[in-house]
PDB file of N, CA and C in Angstrom:
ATOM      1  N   UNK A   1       9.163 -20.099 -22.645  1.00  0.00           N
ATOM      2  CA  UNK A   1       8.208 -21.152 -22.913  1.00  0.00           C
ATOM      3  C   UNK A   1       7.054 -20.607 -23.773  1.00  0.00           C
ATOM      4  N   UNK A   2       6.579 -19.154 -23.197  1.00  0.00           N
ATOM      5  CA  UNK A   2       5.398 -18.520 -24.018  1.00  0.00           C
ATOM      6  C   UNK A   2       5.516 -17.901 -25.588  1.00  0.00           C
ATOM      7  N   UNK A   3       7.297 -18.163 -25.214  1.00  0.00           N
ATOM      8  CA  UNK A   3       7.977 -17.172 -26.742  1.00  0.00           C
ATOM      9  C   UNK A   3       8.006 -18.658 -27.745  1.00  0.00           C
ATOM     10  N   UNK A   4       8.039 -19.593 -27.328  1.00  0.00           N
ATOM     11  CA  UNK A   4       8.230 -20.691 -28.333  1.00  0.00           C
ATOM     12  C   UNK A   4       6.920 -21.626 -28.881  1.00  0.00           C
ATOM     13  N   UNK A   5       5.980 -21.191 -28.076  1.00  0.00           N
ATOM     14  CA  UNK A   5       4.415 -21.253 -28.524  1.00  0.00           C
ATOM     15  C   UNK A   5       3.891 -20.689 -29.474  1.00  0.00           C
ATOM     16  N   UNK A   6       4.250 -19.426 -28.882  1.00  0.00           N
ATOM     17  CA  UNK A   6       3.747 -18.369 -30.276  1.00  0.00           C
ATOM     18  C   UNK A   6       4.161 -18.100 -31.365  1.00  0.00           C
ATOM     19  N   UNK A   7       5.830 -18.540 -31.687  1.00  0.00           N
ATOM     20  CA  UNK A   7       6.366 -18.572 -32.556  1.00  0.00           C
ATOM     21  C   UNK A   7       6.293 -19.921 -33.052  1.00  0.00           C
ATOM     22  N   UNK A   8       5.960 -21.466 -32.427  1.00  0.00           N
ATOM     23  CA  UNK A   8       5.148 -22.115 -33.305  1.00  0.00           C
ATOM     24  C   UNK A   8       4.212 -21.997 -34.081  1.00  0.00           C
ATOM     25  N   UNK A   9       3.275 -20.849 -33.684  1.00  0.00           N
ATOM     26  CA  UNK A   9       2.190 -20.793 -34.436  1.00  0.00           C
ATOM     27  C   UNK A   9       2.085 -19.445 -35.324  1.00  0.00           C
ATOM     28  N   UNK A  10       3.400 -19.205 -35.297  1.00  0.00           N
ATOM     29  CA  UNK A  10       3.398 -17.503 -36.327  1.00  0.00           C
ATOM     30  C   UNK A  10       2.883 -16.175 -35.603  1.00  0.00           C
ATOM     31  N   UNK A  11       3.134 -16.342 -34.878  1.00  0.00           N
ATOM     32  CA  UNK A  11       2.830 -15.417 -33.111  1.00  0.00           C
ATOM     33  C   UNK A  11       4.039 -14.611 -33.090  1.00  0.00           C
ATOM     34  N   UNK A  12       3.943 -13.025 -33.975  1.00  0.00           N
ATOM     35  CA  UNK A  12       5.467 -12.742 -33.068  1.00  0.00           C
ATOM     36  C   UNK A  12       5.126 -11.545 -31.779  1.00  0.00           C
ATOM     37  N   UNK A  13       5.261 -11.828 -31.052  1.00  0.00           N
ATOM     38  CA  UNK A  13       5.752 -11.000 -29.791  1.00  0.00           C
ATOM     39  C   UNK A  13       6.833  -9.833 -30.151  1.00  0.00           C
ATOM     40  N   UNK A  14       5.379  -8.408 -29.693  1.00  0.00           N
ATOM     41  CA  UNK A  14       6.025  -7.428 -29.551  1.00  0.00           C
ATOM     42  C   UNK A  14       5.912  -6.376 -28.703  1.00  0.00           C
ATOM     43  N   UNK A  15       6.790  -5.915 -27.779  1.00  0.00           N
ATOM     44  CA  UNK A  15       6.907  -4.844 -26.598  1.00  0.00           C
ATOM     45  C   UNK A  15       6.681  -3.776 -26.993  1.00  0.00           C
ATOM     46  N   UNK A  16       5.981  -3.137 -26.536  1.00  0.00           N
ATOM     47  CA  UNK A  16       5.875  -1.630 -26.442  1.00  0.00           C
ATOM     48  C   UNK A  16       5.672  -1.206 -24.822  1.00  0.00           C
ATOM     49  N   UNK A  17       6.427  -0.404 -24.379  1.00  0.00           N
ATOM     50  CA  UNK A  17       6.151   0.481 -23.067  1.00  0.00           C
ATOM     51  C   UNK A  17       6.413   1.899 -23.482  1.00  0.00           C
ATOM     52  N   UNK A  18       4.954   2.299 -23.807  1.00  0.00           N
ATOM     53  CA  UNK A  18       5.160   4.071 -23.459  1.00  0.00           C
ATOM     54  C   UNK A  18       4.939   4.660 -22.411  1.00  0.00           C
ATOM     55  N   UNK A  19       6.146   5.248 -22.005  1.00  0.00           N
ATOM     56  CA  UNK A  19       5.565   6.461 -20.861  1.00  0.00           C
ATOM     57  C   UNK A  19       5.396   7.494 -20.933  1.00  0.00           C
ATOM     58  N   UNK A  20       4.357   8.009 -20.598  1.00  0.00           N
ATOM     59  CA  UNK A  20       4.042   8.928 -20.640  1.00  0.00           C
ATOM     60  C   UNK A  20       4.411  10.195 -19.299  1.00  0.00           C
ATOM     61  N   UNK A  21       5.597  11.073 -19.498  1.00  0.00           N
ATOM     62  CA  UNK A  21       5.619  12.359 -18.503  1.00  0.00           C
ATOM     63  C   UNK A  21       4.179  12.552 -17.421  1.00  0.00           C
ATOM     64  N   UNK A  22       4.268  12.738 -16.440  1.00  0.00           N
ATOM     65  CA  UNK A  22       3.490  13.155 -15.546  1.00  0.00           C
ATOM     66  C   UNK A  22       3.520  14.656 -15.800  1.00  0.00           C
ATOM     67  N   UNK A  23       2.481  15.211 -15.536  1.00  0.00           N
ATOM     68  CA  UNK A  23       2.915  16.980 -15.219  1.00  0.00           C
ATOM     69  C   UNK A  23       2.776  17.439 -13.674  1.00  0.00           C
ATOM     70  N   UNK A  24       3.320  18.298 -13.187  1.00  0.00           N
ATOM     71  CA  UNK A  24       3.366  18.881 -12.184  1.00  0.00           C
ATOM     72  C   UNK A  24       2.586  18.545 -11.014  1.00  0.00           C
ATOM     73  N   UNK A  25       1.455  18.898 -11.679  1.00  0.00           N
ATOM     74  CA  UNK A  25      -0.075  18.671 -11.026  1.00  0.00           C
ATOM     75  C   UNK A  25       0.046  17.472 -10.338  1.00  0.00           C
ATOM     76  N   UNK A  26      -0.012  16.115 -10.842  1.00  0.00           N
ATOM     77  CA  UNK A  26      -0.155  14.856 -10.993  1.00  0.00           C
ATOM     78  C   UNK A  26       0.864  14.310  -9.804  1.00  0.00           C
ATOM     79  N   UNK A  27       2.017  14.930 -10.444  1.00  0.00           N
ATOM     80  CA  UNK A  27       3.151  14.485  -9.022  1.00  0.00           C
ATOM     81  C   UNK A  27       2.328  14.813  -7.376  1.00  0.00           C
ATOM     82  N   UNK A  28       2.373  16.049  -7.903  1.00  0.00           N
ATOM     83  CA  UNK A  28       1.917  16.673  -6.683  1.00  0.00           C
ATOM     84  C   UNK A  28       0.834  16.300  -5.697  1.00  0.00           C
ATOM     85  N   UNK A  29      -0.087  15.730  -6.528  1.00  0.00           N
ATOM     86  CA  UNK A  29      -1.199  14.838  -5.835  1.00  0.00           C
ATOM     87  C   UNK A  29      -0.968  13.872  -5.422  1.00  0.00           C
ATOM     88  N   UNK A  30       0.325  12.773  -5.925  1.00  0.00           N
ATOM     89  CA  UNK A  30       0.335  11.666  -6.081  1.00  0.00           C
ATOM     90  C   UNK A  30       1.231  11.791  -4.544  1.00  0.00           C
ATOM     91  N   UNK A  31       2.293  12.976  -3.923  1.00  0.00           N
ATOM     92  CA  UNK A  31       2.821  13.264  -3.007  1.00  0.00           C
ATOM     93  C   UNK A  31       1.885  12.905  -1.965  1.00  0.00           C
ATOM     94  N   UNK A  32       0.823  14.371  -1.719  1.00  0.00           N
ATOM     95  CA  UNK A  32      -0.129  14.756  -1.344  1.00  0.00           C
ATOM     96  C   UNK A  32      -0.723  13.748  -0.617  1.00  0.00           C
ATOM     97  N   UNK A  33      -1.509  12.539  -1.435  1.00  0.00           N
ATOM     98  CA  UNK A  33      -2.354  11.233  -0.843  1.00  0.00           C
ATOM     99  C   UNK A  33      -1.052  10.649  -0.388  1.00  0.00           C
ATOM    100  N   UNK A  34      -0.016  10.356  -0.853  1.00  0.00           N
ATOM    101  CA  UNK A  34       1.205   9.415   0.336  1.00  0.00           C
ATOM    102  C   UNK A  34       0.926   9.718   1.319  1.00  0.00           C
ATOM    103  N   UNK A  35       1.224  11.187   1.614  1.00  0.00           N
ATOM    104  CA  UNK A  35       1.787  11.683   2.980  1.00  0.00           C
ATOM    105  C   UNK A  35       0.436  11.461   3.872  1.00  0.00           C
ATOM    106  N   UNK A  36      -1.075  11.550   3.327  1.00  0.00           N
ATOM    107  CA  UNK A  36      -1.890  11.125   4.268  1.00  0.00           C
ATOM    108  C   UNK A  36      -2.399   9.843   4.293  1.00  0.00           C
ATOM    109  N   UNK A  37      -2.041   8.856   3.126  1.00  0.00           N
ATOM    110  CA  UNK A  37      -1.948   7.389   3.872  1.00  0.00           C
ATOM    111  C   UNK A  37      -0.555   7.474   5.006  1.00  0.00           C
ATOM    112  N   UNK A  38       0.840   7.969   4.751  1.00  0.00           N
ATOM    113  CA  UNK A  38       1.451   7.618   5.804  1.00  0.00           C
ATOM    114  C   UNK A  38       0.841   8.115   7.070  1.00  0.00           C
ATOM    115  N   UNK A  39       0.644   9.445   7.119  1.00  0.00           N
ATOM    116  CA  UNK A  39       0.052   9.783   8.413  1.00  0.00           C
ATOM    117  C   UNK A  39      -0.945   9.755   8.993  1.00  0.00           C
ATOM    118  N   UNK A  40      -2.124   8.976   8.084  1.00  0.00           N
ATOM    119  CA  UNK A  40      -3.137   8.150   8.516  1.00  0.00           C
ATOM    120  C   UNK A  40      -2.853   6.734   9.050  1.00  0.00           C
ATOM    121  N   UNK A  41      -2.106   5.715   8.788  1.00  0.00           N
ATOM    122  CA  UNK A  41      -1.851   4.850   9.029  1.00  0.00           C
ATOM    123  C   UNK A  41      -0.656   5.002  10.201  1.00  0.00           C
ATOM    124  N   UNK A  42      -0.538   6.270  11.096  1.00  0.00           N
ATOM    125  CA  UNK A  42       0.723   6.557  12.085  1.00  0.00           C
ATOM    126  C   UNK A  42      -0.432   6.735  12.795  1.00  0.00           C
ATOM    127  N   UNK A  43      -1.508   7.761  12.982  1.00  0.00           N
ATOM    128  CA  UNK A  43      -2.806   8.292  14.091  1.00  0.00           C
ATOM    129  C   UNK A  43      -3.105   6.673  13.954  1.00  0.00           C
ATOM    130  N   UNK A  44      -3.767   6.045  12.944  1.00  0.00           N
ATOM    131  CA  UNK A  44      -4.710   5.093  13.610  1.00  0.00           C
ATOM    132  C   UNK A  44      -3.682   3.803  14.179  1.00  0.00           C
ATOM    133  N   UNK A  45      -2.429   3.336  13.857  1.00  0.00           N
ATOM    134  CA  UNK A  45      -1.589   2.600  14.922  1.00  0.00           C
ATOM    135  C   UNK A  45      -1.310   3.239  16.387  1.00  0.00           C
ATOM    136  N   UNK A  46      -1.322   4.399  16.318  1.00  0.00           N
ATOM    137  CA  UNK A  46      -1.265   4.833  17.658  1.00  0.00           C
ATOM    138  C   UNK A  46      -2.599   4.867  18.883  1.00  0.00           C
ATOM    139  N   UNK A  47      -3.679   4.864  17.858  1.00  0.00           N
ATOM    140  CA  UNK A  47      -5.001   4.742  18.636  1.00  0.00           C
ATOM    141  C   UNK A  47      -5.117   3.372  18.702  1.00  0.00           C
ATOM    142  N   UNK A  48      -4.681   2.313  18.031  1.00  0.00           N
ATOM    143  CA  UNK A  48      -4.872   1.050  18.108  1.00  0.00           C
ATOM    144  C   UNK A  48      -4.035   0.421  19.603  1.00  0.00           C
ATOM    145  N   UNK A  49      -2.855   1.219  19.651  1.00  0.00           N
ATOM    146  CA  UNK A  49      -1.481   0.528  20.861  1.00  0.00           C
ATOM    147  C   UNK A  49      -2.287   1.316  21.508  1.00  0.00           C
ATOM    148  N   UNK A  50      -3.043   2.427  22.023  1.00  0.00           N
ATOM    149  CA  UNK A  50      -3.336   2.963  23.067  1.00  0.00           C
ATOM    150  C   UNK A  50      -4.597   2.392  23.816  1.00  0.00           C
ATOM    151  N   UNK A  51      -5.429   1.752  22.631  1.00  0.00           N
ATOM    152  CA  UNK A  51      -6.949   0.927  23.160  1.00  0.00           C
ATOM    153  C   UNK A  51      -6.422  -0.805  23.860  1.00  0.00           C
ATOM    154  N   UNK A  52      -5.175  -0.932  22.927  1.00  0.00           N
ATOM    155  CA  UNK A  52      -4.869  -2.378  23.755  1.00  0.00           C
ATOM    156  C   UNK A  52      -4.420  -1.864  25.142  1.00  0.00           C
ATOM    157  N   UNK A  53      -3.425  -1.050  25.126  1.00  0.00           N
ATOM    158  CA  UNK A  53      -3.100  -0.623  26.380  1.00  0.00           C
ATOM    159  C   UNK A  53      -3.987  -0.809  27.870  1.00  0.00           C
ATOM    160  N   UNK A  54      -5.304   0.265  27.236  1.00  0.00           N
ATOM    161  CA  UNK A  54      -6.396   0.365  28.019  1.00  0.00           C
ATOM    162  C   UNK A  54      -6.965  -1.168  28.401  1.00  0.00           C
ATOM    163  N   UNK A  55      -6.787  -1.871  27.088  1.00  0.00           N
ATOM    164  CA  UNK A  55      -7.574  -3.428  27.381  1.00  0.00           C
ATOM    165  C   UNK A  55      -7.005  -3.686  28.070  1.00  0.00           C
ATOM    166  N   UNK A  56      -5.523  -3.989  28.114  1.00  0.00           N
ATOM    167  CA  UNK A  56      -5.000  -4.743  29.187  1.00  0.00           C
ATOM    168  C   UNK A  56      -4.477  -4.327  30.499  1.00  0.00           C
ATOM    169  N   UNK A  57      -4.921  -2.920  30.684  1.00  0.00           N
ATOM    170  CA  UNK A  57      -4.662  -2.631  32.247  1.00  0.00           C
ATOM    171  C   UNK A  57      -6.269  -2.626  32.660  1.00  0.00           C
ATOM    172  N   UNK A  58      -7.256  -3.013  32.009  1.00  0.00           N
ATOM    173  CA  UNK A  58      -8.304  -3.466  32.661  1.00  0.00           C
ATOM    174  C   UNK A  58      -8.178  -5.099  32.694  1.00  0.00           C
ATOM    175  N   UNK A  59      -7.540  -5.708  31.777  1.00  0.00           N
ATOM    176  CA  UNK A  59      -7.613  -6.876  32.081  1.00  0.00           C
ATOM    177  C   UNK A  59      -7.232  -7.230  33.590  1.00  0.00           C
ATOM    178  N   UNK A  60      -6.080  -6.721  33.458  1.00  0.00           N
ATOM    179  CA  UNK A  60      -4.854  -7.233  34.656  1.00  0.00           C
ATOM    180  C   UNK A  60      -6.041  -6.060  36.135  1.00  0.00           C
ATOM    181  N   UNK A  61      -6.810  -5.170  36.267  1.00  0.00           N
ATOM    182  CA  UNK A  61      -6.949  -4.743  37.363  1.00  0.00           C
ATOM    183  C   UNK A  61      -8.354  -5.814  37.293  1.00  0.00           C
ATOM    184  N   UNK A  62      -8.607  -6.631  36.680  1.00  0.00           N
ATOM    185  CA  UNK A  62      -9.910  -7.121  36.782  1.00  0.00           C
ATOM    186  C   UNK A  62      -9.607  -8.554  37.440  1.00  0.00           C
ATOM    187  N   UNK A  63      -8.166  -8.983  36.595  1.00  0.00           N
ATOM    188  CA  UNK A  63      -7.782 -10.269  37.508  1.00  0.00           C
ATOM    189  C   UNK A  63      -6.818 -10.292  39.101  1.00  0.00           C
ATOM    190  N   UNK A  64      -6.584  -8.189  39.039  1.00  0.00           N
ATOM    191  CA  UNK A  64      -6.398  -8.598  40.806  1.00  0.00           C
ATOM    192  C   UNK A  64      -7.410  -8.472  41.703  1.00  0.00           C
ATOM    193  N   UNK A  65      -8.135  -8.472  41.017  1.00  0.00           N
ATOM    194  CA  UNK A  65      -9.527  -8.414  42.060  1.00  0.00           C
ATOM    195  C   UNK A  65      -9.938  -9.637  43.058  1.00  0.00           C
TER     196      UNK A  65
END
């Protein structure tokens, strides 16, 4: 639809994707921060299931009271 607009109006559409190589370095960082969003986001779900936990065995000892 966007290709027949622009070529109404003498519009030509043209692609370019360069990529550019990463070097070593770059990978390596880019590893690096994964592995501590994954294993940041593993500690703080586990502190999250462990505080509900706590909530709700106070809930439940508060409603056998």
């Amino acid at each position: 639809m966007l290709e027949a607009y622009f070529n109404s109006h003498g519009v030509e559409i043209e692609w370019t994707d360069e990529v550019l190589g990463k070097s070593y370095e770059e990978e390596l960082v880019e590893d690096i921060l994964s592995l501590m969003a994954s294993f940041s986001a593993r500690i703080y779900g586990k502190r999250s299931a462990e505080n509900r936990r706590r909530q709700r065995a106070k809930a439940e000892a508060e409603a056998a009271k």
